[in-house]
Protein backbone atom coordinates (compact mmCIF):
# COMPACT_ATOMS: atom_id res chain seq x y z
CA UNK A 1 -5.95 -21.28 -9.72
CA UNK A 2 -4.37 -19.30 -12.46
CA UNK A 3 -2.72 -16.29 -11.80
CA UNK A 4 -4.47 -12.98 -13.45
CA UNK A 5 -4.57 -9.37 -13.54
CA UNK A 6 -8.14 -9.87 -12.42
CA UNK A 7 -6.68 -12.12 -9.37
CA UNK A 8 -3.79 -10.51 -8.64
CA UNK A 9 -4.31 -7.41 -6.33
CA UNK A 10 -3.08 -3.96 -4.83
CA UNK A 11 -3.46 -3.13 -1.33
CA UNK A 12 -3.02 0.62 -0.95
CA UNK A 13 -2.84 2.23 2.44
CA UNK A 14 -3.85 6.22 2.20
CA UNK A 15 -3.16 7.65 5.67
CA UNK A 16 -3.54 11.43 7.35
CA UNK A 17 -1.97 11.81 10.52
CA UNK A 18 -1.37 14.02 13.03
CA UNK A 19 2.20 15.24 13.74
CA UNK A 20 1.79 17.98 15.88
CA UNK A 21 3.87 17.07 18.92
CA UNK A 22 6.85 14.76 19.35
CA UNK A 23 4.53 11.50 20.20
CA UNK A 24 2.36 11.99 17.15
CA UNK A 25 5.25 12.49 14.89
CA UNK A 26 7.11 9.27 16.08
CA UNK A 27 3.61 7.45 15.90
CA UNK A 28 3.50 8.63 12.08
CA UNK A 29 7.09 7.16 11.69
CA UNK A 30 6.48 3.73 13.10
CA UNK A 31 3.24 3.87 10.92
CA UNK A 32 5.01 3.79 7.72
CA UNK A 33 7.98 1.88 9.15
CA UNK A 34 5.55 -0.84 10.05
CA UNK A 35 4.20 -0.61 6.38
CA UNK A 36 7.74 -0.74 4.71
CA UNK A 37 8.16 -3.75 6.71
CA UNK A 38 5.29 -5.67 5.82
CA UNK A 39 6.49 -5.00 2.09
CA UNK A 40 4.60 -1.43 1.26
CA UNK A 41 6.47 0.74 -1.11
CA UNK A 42 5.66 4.65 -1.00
CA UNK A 43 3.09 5.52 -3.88
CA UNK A 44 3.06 9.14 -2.72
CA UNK A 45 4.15 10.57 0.78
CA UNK A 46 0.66 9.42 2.34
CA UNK A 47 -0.18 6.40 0.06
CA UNK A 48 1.48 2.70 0.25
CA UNK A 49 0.92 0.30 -1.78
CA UNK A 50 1.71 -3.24 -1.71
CA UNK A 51 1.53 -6.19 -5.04
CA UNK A 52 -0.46 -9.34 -3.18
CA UNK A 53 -0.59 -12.69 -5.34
CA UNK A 54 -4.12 -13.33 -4.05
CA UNK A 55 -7.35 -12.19 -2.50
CA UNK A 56 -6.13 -14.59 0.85
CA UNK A 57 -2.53 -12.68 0.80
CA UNK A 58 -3.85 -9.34 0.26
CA UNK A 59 -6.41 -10.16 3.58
CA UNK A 60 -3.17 -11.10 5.49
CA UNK A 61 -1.44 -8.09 4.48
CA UNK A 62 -4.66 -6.02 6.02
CA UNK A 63 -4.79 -7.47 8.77
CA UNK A 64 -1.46 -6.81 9.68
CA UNK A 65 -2.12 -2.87 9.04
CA UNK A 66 -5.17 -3.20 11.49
CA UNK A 67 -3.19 -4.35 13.53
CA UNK A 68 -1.03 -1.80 14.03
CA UNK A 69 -3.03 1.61 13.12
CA UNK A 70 -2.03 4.64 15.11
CA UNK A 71 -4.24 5.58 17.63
CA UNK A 72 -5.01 9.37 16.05
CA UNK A 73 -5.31 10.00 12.41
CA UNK A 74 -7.16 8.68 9.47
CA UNK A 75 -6.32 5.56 7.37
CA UNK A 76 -7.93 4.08 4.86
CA UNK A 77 -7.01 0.85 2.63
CA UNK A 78 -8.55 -0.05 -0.33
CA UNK A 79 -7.80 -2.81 -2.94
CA UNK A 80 -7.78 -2.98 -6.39
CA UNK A 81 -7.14 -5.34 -9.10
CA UNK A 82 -3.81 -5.20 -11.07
CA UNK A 83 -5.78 -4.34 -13.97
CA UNK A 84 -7.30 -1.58 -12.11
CA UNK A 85 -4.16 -0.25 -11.04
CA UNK A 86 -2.30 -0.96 -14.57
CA UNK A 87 -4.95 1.94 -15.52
CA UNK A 88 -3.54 4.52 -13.05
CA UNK A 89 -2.08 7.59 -15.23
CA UNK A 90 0.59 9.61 -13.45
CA UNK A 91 1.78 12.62 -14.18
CA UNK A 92 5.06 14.79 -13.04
CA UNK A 93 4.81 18.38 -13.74
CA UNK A 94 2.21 18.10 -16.50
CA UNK A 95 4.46 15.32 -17.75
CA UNK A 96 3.34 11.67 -17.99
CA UNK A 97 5.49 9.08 -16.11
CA UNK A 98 5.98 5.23 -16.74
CA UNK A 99 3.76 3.06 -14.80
CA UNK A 100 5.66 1.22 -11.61
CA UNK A 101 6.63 -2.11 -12.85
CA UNK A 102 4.42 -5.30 -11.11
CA UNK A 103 6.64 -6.97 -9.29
CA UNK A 104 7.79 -10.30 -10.04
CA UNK A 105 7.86 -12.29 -6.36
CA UNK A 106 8.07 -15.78 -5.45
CA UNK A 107 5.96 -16.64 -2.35
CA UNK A 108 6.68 -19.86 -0.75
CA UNK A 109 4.35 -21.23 1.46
């Protein structure tokens, strides 16, 4: 199959949780240590978001996160398109920011 911004997709973790004493804090930390190490970047300080090649990556990818959800807290993960997300307008201060780049990865199966 060819490789499109329709077929291409964003996984993006949003996530609210609890760090109001020392096990929920360090539950929050392994949270988005466990993201960074399945290949999430930071998007904002509750938001991940991670470049998948495919439809069957991006369901790997969010499986993993299932797997290892906190057990308080919200979390939700949604997927878009890279044409959805080449869309996203952000702003700084009232002042418009570049886009992240799309990564370029190899995947080798």
């Amino acid at each position: 199959m060819r490789l499109n911004e329709y077929r291409i997709l964003w996984v993006m973790v949003f996530f609210d949780l609890p760090t109001d004493t020392k096990k929920d804090r360090k539950q929050a930390a392994r949270f988005r240590k466990d993201l960074q190490e399945d290949g999430f970047a930071m998007f904002q300080f509750s938001i991940y978001a991670r470049h998948c090649a495919s439809r069957e990556n991006a369901e790997v990818h969010i499986r993993r996160v299932k797997a290892f959800l906190p057990d308080k807290g919200h979390v939700c993960i949604m997927t878009i398109t890279d044409k959805q997300f080449g869309m996203i307008e952000i702003f700084y201060a009232a002042k418009e920011a570049p886009r992240p780049d799309t990564p370029q990865q190899l995947e080798l199966f």
